[in-house]
PDB file of N, CA and C in Angstrom:
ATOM      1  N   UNK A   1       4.398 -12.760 -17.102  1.00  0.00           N
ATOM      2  CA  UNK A   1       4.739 -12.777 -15.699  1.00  0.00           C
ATOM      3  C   UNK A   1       3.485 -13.100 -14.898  1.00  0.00           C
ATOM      4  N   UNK A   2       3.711 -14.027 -14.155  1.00  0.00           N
ATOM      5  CA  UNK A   2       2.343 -14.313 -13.333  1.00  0.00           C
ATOM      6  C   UNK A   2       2.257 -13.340 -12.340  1.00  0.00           C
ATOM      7  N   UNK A   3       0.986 -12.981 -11.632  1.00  0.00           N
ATOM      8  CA  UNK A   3       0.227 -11.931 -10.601  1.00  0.00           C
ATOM      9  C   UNK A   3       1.288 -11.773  -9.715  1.00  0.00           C
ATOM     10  N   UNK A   4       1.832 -12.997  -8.903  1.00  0.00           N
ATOM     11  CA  UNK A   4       2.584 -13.163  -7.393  1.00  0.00           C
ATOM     12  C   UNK A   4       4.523 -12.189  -7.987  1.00  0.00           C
ATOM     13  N   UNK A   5       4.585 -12.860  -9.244  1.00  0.00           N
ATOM     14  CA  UNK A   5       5.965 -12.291  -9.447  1.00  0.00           C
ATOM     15  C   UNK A   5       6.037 -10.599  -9.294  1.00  0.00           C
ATOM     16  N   UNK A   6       7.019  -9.860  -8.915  1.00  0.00           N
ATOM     17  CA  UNK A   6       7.359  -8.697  -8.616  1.00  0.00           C
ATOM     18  C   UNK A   6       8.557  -8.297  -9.516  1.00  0.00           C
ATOM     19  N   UNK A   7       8.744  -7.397 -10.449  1.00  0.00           N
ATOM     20  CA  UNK A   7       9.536  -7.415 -10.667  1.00  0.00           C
ATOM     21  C   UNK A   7      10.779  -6.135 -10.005  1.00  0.00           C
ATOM     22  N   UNK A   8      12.027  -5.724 -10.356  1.00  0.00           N
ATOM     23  CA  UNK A   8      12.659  -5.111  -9.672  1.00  0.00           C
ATOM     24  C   UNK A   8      12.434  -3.785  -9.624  1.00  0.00           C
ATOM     25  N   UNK A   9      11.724  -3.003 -10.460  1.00  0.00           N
ATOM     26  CA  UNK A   9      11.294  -1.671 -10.161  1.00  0.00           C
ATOM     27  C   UNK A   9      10.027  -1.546  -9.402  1.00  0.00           C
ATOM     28  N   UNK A  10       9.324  -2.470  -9.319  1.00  0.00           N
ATOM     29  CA  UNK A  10       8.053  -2.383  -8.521  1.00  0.00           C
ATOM     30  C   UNK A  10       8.691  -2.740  -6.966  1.00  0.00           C
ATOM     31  N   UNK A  11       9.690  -3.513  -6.919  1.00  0.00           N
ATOM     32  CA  UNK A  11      10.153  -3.607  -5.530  1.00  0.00           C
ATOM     33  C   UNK A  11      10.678  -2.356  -4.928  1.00  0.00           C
ATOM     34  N   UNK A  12      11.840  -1.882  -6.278  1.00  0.00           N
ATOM     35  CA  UNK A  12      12.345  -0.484  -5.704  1.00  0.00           C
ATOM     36  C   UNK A  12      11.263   0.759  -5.421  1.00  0.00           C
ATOM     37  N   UNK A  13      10.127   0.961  -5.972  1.00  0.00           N
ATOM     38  CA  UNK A  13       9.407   2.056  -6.184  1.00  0.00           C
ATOM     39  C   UNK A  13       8.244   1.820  -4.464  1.00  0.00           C
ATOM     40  N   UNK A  14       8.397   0.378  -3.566  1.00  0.00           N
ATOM     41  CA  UNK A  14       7.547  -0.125  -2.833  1.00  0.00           C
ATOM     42  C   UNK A  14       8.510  -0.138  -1.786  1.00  0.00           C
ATOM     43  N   UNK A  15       9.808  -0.096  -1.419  1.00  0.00           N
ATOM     44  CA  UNK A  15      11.237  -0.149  -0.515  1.00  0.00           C
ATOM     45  C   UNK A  15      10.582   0.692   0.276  1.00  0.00           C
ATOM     46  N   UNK A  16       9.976   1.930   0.513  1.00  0.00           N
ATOM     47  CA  UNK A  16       9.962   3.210   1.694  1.00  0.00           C
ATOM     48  C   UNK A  16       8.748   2.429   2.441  1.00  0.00           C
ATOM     49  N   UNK A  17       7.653   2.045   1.658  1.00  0.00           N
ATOM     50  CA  UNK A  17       6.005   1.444   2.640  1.00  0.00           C
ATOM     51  C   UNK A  17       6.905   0.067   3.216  1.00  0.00           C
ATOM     52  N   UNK A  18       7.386  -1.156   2.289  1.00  0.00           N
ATOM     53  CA  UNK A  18       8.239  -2.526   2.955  1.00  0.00           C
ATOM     54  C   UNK A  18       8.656  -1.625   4.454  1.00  0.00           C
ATOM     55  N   UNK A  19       9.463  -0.825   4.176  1.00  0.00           N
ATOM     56  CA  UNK A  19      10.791  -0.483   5.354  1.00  0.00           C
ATOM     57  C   UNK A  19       9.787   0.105   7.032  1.00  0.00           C
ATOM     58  N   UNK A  20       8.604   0.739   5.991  1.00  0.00           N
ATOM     59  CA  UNK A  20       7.689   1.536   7.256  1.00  0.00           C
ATOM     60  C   UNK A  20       6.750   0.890   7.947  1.00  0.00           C
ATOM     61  N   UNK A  21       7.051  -0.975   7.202  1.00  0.00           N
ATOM     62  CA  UNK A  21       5.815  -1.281   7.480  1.00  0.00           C
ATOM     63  C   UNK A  21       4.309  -1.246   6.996  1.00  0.00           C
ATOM     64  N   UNK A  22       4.173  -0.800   6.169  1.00  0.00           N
ATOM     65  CA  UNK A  22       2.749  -0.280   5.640  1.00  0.00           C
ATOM     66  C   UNK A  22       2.026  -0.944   4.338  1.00  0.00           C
ATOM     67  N   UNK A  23       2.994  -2.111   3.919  1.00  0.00           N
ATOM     68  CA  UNK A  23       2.263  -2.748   2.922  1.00  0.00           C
ATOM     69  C   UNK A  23       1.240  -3.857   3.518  1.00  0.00           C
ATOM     70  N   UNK A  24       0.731  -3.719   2.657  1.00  0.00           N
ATOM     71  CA  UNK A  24      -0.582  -4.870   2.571  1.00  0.00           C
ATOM     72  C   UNK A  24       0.169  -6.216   2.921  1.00  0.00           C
ATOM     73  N   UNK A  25      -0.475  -6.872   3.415  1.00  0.00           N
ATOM     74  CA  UNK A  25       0.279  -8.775   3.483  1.00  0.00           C
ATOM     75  C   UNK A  25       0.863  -9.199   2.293  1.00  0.00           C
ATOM     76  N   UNK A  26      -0.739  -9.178   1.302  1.00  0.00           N
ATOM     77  CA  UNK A  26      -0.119  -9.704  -0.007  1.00  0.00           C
ATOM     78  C   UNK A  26       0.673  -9.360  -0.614  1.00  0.00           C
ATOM     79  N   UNK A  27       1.026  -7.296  -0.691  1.00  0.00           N
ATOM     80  CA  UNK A  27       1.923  -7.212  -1.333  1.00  0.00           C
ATOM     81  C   UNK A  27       3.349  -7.491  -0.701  1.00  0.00           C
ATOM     82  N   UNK A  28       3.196  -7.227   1.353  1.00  0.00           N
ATOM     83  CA  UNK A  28       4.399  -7.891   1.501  1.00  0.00           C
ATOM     84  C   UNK A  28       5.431  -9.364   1.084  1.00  0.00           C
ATOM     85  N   UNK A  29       4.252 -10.350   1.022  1.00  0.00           N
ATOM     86  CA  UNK A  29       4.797 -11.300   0.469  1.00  0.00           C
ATOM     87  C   UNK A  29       5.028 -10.983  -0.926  1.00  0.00           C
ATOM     88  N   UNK A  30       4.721 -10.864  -1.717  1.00  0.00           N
ATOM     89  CA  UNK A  30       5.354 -10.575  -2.913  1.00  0.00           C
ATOM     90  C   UNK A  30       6.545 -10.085  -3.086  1.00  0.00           C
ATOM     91  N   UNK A  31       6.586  -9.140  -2.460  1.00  0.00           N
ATOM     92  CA  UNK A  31       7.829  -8.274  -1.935  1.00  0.00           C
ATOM     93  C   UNK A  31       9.098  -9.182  -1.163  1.00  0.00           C
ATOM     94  N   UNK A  32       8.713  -9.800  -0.744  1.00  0.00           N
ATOM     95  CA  UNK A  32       9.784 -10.854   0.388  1.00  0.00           C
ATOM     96  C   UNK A  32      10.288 -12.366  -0.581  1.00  0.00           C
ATOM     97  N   UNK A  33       9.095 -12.006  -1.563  1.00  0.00           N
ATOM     98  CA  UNK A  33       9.089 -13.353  -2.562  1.00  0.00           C
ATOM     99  C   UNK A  33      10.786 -13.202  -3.191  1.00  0.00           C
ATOM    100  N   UNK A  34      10.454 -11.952  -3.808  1.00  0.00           N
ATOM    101  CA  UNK A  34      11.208 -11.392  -4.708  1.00  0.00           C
ATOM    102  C   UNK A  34      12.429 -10.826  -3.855  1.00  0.00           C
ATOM    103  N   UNK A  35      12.585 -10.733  -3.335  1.00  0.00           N
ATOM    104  CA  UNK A  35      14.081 -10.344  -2.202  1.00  0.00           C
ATOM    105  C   UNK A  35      14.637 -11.831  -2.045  1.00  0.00           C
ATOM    106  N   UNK A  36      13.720 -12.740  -1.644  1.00  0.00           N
ATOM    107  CA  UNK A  36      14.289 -14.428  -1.545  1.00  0.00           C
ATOM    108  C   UNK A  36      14.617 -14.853  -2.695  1.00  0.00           C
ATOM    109  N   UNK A  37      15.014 -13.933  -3.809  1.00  0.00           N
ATOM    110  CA  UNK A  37      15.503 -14.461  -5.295  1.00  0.00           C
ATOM    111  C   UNK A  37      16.257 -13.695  -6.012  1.00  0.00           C
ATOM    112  N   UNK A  38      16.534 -12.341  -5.430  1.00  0.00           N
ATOM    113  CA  UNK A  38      17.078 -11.703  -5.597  1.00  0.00           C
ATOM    114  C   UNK A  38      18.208 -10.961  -5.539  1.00  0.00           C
ATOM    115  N   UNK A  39      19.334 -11.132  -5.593  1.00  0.00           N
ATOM    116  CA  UNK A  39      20.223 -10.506  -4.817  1.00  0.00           C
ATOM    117  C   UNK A  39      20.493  -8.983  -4.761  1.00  0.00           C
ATOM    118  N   UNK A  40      20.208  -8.455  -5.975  1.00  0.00           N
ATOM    119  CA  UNK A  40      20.662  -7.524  -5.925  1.00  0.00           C
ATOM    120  C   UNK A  40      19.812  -6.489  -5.516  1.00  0.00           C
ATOM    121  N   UNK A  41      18.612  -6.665  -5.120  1.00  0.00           N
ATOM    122  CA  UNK A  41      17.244  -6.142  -4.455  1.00  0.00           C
ATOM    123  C   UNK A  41      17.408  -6.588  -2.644  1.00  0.00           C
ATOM    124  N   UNK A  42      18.072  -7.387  -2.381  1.00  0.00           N
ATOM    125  CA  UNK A  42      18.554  -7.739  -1.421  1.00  0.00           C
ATOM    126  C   UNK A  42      19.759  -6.673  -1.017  1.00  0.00           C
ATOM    127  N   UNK A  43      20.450  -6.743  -1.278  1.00  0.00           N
ATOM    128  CA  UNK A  43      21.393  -5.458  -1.387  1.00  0.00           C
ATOM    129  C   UNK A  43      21.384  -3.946  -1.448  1.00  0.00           C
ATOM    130  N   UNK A  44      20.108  -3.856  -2.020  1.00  0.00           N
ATOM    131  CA  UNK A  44      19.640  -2.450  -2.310  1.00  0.00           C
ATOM    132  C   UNK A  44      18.903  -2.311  -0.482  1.00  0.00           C
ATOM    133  N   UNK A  45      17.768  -3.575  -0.443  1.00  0.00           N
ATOM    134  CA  UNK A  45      17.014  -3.048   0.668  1.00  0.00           C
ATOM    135  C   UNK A  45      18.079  -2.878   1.905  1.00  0.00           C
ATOM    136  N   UNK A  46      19.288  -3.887   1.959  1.00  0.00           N
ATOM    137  CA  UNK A  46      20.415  -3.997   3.018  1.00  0.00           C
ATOM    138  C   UNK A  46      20.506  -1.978   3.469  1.00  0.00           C
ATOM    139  N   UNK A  47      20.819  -2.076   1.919  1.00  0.00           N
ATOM    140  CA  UNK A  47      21.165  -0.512   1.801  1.00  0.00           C
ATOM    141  C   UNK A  47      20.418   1.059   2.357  1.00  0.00           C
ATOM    142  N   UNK A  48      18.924   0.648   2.233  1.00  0.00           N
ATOM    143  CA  UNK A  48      17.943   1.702   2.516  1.00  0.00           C
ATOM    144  C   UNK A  48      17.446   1.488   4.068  1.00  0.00           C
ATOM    145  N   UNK A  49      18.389   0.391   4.442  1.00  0.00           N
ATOM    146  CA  UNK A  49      17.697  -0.019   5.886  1.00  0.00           C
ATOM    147  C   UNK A  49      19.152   0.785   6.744  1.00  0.00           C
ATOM    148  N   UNK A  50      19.938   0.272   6.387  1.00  0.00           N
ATOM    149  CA  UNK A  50      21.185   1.235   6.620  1.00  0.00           C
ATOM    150  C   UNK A  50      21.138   3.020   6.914  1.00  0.00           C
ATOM    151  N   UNK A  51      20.462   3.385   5.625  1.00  0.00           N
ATOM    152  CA  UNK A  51      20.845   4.580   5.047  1.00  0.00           C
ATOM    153  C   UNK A  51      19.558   5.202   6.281  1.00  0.00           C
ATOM    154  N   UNK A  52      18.407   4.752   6.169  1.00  0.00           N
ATOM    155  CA  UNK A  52      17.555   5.253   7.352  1.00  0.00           C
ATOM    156  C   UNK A  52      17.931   4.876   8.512  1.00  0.00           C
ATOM    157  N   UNK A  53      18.672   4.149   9.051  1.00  0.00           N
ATOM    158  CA  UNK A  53      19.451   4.035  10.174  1.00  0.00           C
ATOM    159  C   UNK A  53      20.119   5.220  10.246  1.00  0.00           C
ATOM    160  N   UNK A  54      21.304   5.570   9.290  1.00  0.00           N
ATOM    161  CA  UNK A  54      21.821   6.574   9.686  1.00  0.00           C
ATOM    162  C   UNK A  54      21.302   8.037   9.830  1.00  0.00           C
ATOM    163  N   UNK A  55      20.723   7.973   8.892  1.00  0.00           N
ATOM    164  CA  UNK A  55      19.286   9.493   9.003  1.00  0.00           C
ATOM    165  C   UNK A  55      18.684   9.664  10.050  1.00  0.00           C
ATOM    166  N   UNK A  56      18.333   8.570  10.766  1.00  0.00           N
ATOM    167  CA  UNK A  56      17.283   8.563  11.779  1.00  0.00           C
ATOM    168  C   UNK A  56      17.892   9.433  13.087  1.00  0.00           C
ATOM    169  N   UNK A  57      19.107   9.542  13.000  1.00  0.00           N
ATOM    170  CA  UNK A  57      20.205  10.507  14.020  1.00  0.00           C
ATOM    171  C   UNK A  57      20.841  11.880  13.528  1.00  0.00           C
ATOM    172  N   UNK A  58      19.788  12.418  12.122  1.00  0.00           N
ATOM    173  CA  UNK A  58      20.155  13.708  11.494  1.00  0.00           C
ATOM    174  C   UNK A  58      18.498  14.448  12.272  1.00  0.00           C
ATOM    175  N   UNK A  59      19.024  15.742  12.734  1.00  0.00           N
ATOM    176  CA  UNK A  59      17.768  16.633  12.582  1.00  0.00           C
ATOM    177  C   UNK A  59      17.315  17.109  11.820  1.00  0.00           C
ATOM    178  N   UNK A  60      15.272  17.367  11.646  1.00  0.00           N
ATOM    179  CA  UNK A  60      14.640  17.575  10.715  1.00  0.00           C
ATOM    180  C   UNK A  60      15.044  18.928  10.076  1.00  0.00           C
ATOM    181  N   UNK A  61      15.365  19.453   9.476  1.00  0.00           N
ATOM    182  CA  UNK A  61      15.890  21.188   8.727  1.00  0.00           C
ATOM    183  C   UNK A  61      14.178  21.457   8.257  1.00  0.00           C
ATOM    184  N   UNK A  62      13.783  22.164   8.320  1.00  0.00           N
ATOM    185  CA  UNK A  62      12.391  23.292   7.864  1.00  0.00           C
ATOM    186  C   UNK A  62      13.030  24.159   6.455  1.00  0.00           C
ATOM    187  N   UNK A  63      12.188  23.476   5.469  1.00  0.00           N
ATOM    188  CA  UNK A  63      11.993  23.904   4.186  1.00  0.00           C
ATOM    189  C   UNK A  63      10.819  25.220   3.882  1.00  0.00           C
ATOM    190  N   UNK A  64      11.620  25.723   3.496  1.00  0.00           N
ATOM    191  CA  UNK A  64      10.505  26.709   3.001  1.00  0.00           C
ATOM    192  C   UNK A  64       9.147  26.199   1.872  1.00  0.00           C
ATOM    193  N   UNK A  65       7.782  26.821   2.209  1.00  0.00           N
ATOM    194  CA  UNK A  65       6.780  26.189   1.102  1.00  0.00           C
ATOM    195  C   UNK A  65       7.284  26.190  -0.072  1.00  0.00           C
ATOM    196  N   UNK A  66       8.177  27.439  -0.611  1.00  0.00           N
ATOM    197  CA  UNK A  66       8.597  27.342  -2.145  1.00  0.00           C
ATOM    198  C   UNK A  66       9.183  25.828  -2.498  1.00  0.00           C
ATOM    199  N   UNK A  67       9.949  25.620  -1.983  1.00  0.00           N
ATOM    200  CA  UNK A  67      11.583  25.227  -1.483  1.00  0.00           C
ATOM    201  C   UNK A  67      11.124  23.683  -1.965  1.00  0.00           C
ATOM    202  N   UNK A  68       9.880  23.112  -0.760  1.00  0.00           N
ATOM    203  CA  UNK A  68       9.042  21.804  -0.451  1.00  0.00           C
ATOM    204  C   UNK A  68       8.462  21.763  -2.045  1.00  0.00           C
ATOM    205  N   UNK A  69       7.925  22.810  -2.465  1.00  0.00           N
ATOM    206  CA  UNK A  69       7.227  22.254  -3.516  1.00  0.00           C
ATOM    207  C   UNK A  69       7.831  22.244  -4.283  1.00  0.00           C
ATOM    208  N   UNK A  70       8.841  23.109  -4.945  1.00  0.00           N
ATOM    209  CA  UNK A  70       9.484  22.682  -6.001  1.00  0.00           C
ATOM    210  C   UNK A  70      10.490  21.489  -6.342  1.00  0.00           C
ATOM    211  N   UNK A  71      10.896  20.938  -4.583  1.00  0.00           N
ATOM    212  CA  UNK A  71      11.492  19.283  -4.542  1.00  0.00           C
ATOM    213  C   UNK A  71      10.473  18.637  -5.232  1.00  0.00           C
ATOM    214  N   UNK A  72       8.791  18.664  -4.623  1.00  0.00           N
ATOM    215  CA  UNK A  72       8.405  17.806  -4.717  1.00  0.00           C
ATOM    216  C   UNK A  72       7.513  17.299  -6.217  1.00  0.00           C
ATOM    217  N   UNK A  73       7.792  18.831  -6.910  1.00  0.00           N
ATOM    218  CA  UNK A  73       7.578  18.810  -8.553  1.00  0.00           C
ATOM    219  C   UNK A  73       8.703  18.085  -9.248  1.00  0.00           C
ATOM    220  N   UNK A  74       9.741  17.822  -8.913  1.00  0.00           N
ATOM    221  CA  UNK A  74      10.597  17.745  -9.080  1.00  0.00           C
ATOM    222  C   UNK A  74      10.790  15.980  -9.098  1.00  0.00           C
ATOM    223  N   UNK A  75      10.665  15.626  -8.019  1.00  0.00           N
ATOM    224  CA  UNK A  75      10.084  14.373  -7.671  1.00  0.00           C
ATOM    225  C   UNK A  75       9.498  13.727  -8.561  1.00  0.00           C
ATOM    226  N   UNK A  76       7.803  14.454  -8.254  1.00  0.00           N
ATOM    227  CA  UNK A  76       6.900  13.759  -9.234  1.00  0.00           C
ATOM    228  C   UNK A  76       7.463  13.684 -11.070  1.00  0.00           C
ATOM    229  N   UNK A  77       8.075  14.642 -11.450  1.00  0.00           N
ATOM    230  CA  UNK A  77       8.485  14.847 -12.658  1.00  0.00           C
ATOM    231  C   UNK A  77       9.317  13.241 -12.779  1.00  0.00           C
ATOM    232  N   UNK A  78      10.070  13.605 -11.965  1.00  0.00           N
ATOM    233  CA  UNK A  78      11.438  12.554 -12.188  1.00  0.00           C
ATOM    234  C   UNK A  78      10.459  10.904 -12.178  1.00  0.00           C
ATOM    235  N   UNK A  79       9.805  10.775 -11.142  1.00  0.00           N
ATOM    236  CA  UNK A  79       8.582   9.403 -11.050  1.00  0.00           C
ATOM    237  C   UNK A  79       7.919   9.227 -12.519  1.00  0.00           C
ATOM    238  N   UNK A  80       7.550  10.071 -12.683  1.00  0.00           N
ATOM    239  CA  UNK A  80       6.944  10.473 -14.276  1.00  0.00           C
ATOM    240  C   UNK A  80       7.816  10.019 -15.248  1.00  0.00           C
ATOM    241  N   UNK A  81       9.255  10.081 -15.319  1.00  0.00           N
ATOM    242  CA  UNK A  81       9.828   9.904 -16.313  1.00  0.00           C
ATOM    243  C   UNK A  81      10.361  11.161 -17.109  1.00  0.00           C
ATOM    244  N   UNK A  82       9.665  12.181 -17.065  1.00  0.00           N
ATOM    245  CA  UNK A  82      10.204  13.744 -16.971  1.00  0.00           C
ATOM    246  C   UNK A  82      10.681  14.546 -16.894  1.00  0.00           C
ATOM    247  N   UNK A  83      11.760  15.215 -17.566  1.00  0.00           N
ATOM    248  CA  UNK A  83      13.014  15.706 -17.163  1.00  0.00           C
ATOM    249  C   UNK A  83      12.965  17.229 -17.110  1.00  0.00           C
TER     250      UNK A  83
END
């Protein structure tokens, strides 16, 4: 695979920085490369642009520290591959 190609889990795992704005140029283009060839990454982002649309009109709920960290072990586990 050459440098510029992206493939579809590196797009999905990069969808929250694309959506916030926060990628680098280069990796945005890469990112936009791979959506212009993609459909079904096209579909997904349709989807997460949506889905934070609709969130964006839910109020924030306050997690307890336990609560936060054990999502976010949880998280990392699951990123990890980790069950």
């Amino acid at each position: 695979m050459s440098p510029v190609q992206m493939t579809c889990q590196q797009m999905v795992e990069l969808v929250t920085e694309y959506l916030e704005g926060r990628l680098p140029a280069a990796e945005r283009e890469r990112f936009e490369a791979h959506l212009a060839l993609c459909d079904g990454c096209q579909a997904y982002v349709d989807q997460m642009r949506a889905l934070v649309a609709e969130l964006g009109d839910t109020p924030d709920i306050a997690l307890s520290p336990a609560l936060e960290d054990d999502l976010l072990t949880a998280f990392r586990d699951w990123r990890a591959g980790r069950s």
